[in-house]
Protein backbone atom coordinates (compact mmCIF):
# COMPACT_ATOMS: atom_id res chain seq x y z
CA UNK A 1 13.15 25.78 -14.29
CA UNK A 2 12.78 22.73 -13.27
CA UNK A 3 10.54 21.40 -9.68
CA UNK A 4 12.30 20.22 -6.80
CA UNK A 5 11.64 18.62 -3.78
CA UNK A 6 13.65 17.44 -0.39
CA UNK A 7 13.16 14.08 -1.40
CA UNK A 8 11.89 12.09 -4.64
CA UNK A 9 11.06 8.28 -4.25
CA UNK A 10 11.19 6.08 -7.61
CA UNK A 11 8.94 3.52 -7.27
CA UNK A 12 5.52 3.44 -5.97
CA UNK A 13 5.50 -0.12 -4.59
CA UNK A 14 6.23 -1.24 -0.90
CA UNK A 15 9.72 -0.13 -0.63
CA UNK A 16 8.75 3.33 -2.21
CA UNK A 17 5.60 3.62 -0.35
CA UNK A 18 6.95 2.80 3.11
CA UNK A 19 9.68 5.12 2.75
CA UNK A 20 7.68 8.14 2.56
CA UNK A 21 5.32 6.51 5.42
CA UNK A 22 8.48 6.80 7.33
CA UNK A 23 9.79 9.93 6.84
CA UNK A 24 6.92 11.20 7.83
CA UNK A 25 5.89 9.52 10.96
CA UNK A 26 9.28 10.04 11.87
CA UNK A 27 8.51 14.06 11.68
CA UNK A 28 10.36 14.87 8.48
CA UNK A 29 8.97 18.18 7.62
CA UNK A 30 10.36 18.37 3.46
CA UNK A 31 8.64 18.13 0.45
CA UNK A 32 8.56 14.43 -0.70
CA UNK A 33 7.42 13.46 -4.48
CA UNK A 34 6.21 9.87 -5.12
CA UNK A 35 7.18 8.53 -8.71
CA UNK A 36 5.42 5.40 -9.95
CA UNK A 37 5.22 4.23 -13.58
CA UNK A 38 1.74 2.21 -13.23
CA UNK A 39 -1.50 4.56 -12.77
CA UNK A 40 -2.40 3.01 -9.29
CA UNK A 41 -1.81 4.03 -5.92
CA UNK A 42 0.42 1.86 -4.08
CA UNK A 43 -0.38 -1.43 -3.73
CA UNK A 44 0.31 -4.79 -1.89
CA UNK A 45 1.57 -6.74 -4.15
CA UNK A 46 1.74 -10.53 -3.03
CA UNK A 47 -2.12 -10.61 -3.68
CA UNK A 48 -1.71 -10.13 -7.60
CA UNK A 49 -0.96 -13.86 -8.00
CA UNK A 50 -3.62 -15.10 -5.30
CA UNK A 51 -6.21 -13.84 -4.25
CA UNK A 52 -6.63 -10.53 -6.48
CA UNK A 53 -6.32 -13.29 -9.76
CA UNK A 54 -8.71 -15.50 -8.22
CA UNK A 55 -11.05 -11.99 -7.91
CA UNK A 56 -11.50 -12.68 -3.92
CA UNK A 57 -9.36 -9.47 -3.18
CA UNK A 58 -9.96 -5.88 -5.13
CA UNK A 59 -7.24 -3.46 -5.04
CA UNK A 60 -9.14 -1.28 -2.65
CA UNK A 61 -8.50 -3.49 -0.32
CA UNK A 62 -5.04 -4.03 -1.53
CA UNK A 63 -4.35 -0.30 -1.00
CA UNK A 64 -1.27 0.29 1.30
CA UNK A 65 -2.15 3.16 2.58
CA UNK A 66 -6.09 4.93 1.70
CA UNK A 67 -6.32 7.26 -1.47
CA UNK A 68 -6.46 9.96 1.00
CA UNK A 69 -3.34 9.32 2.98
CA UNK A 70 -0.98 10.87 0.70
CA UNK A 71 -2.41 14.23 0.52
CA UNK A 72 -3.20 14.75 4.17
CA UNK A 73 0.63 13.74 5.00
CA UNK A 74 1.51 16.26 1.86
CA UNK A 75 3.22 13.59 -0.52
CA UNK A 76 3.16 14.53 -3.87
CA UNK A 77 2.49 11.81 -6.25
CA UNK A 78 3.91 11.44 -10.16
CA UNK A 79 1.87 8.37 -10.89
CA UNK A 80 2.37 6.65 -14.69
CA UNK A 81 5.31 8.33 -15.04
CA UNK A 82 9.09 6.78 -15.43
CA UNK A 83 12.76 7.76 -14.79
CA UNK A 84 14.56 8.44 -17.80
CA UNK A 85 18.14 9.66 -17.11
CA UNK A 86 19.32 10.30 -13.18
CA UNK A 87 22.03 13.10 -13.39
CA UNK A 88 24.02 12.71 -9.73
CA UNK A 89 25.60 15.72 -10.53
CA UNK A 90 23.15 17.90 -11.11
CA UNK A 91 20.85 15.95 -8.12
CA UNK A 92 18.01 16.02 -10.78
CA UNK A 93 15.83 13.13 -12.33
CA UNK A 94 14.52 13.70 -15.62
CA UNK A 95 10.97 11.24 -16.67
CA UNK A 96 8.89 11.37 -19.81
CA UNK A 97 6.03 12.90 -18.09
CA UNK A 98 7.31 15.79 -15.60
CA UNK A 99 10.36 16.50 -17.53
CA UNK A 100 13.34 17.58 -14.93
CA UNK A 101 13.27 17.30 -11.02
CA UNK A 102 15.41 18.07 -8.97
CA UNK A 103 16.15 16.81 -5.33
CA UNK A 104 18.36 16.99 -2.31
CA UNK A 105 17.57 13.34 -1.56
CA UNK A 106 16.77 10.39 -3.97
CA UNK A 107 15.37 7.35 -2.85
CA UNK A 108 15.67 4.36 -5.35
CA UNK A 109 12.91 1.74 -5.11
CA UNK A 110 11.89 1.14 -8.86
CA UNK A 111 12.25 -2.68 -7.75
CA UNK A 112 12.84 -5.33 -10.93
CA UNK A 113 11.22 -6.17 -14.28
CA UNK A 114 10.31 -9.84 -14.67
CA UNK A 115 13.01 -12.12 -17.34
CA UNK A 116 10.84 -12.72 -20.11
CA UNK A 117 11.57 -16.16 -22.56
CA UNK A 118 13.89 -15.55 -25.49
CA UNK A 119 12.65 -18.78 -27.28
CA UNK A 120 10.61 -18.83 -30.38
CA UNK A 121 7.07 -17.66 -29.76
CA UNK A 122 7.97 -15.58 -26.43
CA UNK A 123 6.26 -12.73 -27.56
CA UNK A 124 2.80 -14.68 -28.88
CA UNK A 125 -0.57 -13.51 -27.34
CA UNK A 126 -1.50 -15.59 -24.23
CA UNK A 127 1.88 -15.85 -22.88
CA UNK A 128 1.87 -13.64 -19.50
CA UNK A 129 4.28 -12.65 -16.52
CA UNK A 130 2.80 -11.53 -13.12
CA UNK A 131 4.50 -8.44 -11.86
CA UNK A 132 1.83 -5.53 -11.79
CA UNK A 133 -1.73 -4.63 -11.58
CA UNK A 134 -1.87 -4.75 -15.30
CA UNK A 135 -0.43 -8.04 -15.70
CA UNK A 136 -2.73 -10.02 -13.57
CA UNK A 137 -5.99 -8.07 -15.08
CA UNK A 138 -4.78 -9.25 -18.57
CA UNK A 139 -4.60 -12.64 -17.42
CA UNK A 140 -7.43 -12.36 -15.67
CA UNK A 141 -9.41 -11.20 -19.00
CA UNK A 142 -8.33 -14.59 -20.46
CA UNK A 143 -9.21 -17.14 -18.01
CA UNK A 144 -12.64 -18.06 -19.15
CA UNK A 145 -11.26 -19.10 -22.73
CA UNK A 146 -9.00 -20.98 -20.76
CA UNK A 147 -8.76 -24.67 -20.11
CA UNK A 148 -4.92 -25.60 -20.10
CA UNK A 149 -2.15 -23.70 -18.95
CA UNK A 150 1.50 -24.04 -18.83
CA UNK A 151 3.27 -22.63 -15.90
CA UNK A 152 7.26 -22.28 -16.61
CA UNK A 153 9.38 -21.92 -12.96
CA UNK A 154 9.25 -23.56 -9.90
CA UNK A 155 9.78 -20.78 -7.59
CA UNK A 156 7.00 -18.63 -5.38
CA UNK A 157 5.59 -16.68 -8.56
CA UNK A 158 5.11 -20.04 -10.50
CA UNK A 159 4.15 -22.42 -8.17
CA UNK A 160 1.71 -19.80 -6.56
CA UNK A 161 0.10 -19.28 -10.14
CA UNK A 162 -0.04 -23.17 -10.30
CA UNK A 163 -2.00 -23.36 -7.20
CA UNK A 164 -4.57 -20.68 -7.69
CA UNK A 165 -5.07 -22.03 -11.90
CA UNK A 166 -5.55 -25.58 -10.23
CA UNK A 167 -8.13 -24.03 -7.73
CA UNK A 168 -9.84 -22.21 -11.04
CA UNK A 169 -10.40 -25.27 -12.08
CA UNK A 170 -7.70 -24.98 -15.23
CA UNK A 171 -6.01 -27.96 -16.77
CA UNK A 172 -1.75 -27.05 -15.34
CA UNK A 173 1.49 -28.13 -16.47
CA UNK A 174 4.11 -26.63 -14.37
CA UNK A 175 7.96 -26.99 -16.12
CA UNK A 176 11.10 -26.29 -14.07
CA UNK A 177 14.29 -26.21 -15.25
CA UNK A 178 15.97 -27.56 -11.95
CA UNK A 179 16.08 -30.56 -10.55
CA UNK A 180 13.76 -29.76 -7.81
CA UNK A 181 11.70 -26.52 -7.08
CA UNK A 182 11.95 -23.84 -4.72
CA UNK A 183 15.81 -25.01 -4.96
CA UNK A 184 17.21 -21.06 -4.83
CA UNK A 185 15.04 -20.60 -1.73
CA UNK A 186 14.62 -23.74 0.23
CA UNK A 187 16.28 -26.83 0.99
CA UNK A 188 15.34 -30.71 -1.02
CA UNK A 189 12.65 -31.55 1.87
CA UNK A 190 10.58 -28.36 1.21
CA UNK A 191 11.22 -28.97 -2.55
CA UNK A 192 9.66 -32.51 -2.35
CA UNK A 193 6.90 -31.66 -0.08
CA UNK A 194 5.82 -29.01 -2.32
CA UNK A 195 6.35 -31.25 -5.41
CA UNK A 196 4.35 -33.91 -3.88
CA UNK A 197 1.60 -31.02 -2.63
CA UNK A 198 1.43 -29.78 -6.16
CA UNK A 199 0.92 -33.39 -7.96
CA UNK A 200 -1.45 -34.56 -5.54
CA UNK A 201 -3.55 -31.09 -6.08
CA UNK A 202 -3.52 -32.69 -9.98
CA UNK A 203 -0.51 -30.50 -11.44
CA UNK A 204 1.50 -32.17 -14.16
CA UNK A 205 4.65 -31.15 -12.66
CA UNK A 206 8.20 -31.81 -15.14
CA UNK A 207 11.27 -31.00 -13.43
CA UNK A 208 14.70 -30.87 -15.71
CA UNK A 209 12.50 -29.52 -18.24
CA UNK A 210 13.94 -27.16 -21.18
CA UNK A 211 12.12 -24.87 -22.98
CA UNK A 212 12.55 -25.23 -26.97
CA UNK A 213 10.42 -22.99 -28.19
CA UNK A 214 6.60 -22.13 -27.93
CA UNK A 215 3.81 -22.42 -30.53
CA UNK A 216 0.80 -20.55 -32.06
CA UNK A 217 -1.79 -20.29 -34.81
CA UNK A 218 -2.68 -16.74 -35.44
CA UNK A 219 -0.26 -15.25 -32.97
CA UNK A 220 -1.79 -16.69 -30.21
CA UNK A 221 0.23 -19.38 -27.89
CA UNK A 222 -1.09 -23.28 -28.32
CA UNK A 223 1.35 -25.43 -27.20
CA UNK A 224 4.87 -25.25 -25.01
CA UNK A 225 7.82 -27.34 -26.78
CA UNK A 226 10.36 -29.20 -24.91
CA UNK A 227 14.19 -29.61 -26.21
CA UNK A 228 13.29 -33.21 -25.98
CA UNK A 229 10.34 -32.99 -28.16
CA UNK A 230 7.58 -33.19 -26.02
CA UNK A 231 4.70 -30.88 -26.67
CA UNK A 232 2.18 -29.68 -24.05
CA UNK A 233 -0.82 -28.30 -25.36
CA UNK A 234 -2.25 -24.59 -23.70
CA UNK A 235 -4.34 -21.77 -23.77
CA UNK A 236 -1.64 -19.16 -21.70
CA UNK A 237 1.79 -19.70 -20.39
CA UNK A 238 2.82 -17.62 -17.38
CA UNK A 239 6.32 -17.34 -16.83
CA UNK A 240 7.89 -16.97 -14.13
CA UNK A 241 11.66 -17.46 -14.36
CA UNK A 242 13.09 -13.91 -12.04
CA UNK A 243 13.50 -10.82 -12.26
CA UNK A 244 15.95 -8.45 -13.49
CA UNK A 245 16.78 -5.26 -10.92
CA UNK A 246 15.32 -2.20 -12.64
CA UNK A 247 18.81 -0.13 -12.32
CA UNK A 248 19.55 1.21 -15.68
CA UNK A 249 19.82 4.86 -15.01
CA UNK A 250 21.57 4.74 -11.63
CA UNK A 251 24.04 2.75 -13.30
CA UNK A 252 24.43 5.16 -16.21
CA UNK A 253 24.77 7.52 -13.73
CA UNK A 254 27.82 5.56 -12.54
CA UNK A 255 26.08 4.27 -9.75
CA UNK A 256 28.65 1.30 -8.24
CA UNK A 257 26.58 -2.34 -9.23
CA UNK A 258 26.67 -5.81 -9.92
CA UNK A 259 23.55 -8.12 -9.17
CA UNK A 260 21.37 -4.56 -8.74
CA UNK A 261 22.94 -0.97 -7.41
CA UNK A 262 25.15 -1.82 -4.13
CA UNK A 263 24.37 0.11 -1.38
CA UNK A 264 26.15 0.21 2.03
CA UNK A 265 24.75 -0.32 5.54
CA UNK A 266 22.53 2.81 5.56
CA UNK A 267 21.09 1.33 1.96
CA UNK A 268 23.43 4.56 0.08
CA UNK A 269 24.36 4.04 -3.08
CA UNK A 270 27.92 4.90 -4.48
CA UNK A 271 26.27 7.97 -5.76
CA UNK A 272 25.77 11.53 -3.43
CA UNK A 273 22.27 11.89 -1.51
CA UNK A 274 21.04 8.48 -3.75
CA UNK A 275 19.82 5.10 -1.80
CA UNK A 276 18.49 2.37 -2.90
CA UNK A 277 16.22 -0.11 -1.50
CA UNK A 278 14.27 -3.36 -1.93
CA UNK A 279 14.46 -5.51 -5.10
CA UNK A 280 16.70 -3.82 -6.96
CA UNK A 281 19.35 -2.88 -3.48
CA UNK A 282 22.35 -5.78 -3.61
CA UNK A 283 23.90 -5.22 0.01
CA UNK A 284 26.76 -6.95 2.39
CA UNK A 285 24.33 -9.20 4.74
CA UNK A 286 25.00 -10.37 8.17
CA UNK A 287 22.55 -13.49 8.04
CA UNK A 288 25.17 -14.56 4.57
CA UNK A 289 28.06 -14.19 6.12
CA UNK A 290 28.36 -10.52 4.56
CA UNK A 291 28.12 -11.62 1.56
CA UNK A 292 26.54 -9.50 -1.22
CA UNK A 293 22.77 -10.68 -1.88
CA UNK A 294 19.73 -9.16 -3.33
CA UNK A 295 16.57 -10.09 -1.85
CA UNK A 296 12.95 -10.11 -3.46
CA UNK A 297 10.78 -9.73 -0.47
CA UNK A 298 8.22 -7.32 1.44
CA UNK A 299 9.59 -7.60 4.59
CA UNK A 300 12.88 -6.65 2.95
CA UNK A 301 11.42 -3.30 0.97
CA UNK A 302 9.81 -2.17 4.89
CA UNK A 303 13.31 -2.74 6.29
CA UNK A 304 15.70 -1.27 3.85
CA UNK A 305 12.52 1.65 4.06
CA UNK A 306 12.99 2.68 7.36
CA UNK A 307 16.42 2.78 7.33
CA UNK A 308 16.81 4.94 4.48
CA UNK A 309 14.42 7.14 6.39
CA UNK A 310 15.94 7.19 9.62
CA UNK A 311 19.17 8.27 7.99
CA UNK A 312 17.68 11.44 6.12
CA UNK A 313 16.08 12.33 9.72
CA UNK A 314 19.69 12.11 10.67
CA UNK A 315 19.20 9.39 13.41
CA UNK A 316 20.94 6.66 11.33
CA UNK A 317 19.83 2.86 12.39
CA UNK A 318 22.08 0.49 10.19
CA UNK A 319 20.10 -2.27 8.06
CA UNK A 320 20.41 -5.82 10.37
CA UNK A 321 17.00 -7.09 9.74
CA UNK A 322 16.60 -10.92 9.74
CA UNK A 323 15.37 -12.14 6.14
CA UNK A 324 11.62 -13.15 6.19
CA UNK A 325 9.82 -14.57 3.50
CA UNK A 326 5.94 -16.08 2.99
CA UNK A 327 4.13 -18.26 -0.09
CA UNK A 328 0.82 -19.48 0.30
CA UNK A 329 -0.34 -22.29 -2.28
CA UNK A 330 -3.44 -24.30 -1.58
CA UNK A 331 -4.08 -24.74 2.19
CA UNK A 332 -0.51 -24.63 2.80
CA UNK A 333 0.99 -20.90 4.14
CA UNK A 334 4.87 -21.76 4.25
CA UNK A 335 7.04 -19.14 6.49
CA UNK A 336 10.88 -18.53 6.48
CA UNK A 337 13.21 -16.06 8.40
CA UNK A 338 16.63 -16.45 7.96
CA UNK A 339 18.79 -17.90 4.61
CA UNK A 340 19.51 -21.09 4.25
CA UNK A 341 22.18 -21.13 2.00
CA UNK A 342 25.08 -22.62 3.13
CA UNK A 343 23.67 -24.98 5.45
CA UNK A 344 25.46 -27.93 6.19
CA UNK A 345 22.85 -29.90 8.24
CA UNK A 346 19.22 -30.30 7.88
CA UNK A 347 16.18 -31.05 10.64
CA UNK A 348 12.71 -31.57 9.93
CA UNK A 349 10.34 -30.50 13.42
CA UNK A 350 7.23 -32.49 12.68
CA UNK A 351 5.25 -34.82 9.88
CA UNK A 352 5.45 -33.67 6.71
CA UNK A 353 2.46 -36.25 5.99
CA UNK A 354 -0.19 -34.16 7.98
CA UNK A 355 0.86 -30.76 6.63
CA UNK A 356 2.26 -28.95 9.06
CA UNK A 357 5.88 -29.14 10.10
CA UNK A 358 9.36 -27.57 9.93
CA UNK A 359 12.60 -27.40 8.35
CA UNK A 360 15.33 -26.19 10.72
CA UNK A 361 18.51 -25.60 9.10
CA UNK A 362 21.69 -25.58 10.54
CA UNK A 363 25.94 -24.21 9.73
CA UNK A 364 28.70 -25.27 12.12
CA UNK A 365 25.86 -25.87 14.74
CA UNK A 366 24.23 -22.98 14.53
CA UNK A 367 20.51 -22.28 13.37
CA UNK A 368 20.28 -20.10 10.54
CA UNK A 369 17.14 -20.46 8.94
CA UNK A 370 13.73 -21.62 9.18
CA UNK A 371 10.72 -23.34 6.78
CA UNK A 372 7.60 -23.63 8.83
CA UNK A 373 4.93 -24.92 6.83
CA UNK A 374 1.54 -24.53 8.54
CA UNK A 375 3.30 -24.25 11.55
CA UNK A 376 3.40 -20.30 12.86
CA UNK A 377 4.82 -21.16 16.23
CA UNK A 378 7.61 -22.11 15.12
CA UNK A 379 7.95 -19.21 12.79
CA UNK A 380 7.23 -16.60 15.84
CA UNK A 381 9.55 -18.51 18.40
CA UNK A 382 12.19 -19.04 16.04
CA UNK A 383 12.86 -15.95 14.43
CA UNK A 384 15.07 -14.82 18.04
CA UNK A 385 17.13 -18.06 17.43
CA UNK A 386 18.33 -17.37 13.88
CA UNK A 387 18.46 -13.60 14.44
CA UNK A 388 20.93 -14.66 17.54
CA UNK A 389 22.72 -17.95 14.86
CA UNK A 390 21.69 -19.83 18.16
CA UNK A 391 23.83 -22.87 18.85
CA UNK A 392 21.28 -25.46 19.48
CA UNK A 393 21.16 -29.55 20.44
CA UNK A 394 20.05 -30.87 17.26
CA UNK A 395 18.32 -33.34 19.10
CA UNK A 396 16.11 -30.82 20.62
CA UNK A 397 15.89 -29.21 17.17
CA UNK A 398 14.26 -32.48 16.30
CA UNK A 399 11.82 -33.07 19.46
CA UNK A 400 8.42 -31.20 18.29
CA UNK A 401 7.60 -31.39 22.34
CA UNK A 402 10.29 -28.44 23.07
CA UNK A 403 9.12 -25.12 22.45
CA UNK A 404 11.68 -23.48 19.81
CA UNK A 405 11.38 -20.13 22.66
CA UNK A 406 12.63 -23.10 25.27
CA UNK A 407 15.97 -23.46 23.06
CA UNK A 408 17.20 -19.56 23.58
CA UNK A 409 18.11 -20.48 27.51
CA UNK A 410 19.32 -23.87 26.96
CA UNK A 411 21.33 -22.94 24.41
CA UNK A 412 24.90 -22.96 25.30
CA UNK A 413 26.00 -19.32 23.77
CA UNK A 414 24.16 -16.83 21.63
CA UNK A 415 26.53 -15.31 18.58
CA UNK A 416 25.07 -12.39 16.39
């Protein structure tokens, strides 16, 4: 016989974690089960690259909700265990530590598994990812043997593991593919400034830079290869090139998918009584012109969270959350809502030269997205504008003496 409960969560991180949070504070009275495949509690993760690396932040602080929460709100917890086989049929899970459960609801937020290298020498000691708990304590075992390290990707994970190995004191070589960094996320200003922020910290930064293979001497990693034969001598790699959705048995289950498990505006899956939220949800969204997206941040995971609970409590609010993303390397906190992509004009608010400024980015005259770098005014008075796709003056845009919140009523019409 196997256990059941109302509803079972996959995935003990901040999508997972926030959707039982929300059930119950929004008086859901069923039994809930909490599956997570790491042995901790859930856990902010943002931190893991920062500050918990840099051992200024312990993961009791880091807690997202106290140990005690979960017991006191009666949430069951299946902690280092992992989803097997999902049978949709049957509404039952099956995991290689509580064998078969069965639910009435299923909540997917197992989020996505970091791309590892396929080159020679991927798999040699030293050579790390940082995803979990588990990943950052290895590399944090390592870091007094270390002098150089090679950091491969130029997005938030690698350029936020340059920062805090250049504030260790370490030797780093960061080695992007691209042509710029950040380009997936942010538009060529934001790349520069943070290429220029990076260099002038002392990073070796190589854009256009293929990987040919890494090397070792007894299985450990000692130097990064270029295609072009360049060799860059290290201690540790950490790589951080994506992630892949962790989907696999909703899909076997026949769960409808592409780029992740696409869900609808309630975050359902294609599959009875099964959501799915956060990393590993691809969904239609407004702020893309409906256009099917993933995307890889907290905010996100809280969002797609309480809508999937609001819709088991039977008071269904539709997903329309404004994307919002953070990164903070050195001194420099850089805030986004909205997506760029797509943008056909660009406006920098401010001097890039003193640190703080913004990138205001504009389609067919309307704001869509913002970069504020050091610059949370901006960030809070803007996010109404590119929630609204505010027409705006883009002379106005420009003038750092007129309050973004000023824009909204001299705006000539607001368009959702």
């Amino acid at each position: 016989m196997s256990a059941r409960h109302d509803v079972v969560v996959v995935g003990a991180g901040h999508g997972g974690a926030q959707a039982c949070i929300a059930l119950r504070a929004a008086g859901y009275a069923g039994s809930i089960l909490l599956v997570g495949k790491e042995p901790e509690l859930p856990y902010e993760r943002p931190p893991l690259s920062k500050d918990y690396l840099a051992g200024k932040k312990p993961l009791q602080r880091m807690l997202i909700r106290p140990a005690g929460y979960w017991s006191e709100q009666n949430i069951d917890t299946a902690l280092s265990t992992t989803v097997t086989h999902v049978d949709a049929d049957a509404r039952t899970i099956t995991t290689d530590k509580r064998g078969v459960i069965a639910y009435r609801h299923l909540v997917w937020a197992a989020g996505a598994d970091p791309r590892r290298l396929n080159c020679a020498g991927h798999d040699l000691k030293g050579v790390h990812t940082v995803r979990h708990k588990g990943d950052a304590d290895a590399l944090a075992g390592e870091l007094e043997s270390i002098s150089r390290v090679v950091v491969i990707g130029g997005g938030y994970i690698g350029l936020e593991a340059a920062a805090i190995m250049t504030k260790l004191g370490k030797q780093v070589t960061l080695l992007e593919a691209g042509e710029r960094v950040l380009a997936r996320v942010a538009g060529a200003a934001i790349s520069t400034f943070y290429q220029d922020a990076h260099r002038a910290a002392g990073v070796d930064l190589r854009l256009q830079s293929s990987i040919q293979g890494l090397e070792g001497i007894d299985r450990h990693v000692t130097a990064v290869k270029l295609g072009n034969g360049t060799s860059f001598p290290c201690e540790c790699v950490i790589v951080g090139i994506g992630v892949t959705p962790t989907v696999k048995p909703l899909v076997d289950a026949g769960a409808e998918h592409a780029n992740g498990v696409r869900v609808d505006e309630n975050c359902r899956t294609s599959l009875p009584d099964v959501y799915a939220i956060g990393d590993c949800a691809e969904h239609r969204n407004a702020f893309a012109d409906a256009a099917w997206i993933r995307l890889e941040s907290v905010q996100n995971a809280t969002d797609m969270a309480a809508t999937v609970a609001a819709h088991i409590c039977g008071c269904p609010k539709p997903y329309h959350a404004v994307p919002r993303f953070w990164s903070d390397q050195y001194d420099l906190k850089l805030q986004t809502v909205g997506l760029s992509l797509g943008h056909d004009q660009a406006i920098t608010r401010g001097d890039p030269a003193i640190g703080s400024f913004t990138v205001a980015y504009l389609r067919s005259g309307k704001l869509i997205a913002l970069d504020c770098v050091n610059n949370p005014k901006d960030f809070a008075q803007g996010r109404a504008l590119v929630t609204e796709q505010i027409e705006v003056d883009p002379a106005q845009l420009a003038d750092v003496s007129i309050p973004l919140k000023t824009l909204a009523t001299t705006a000539p019409a607001a368009h959702a």
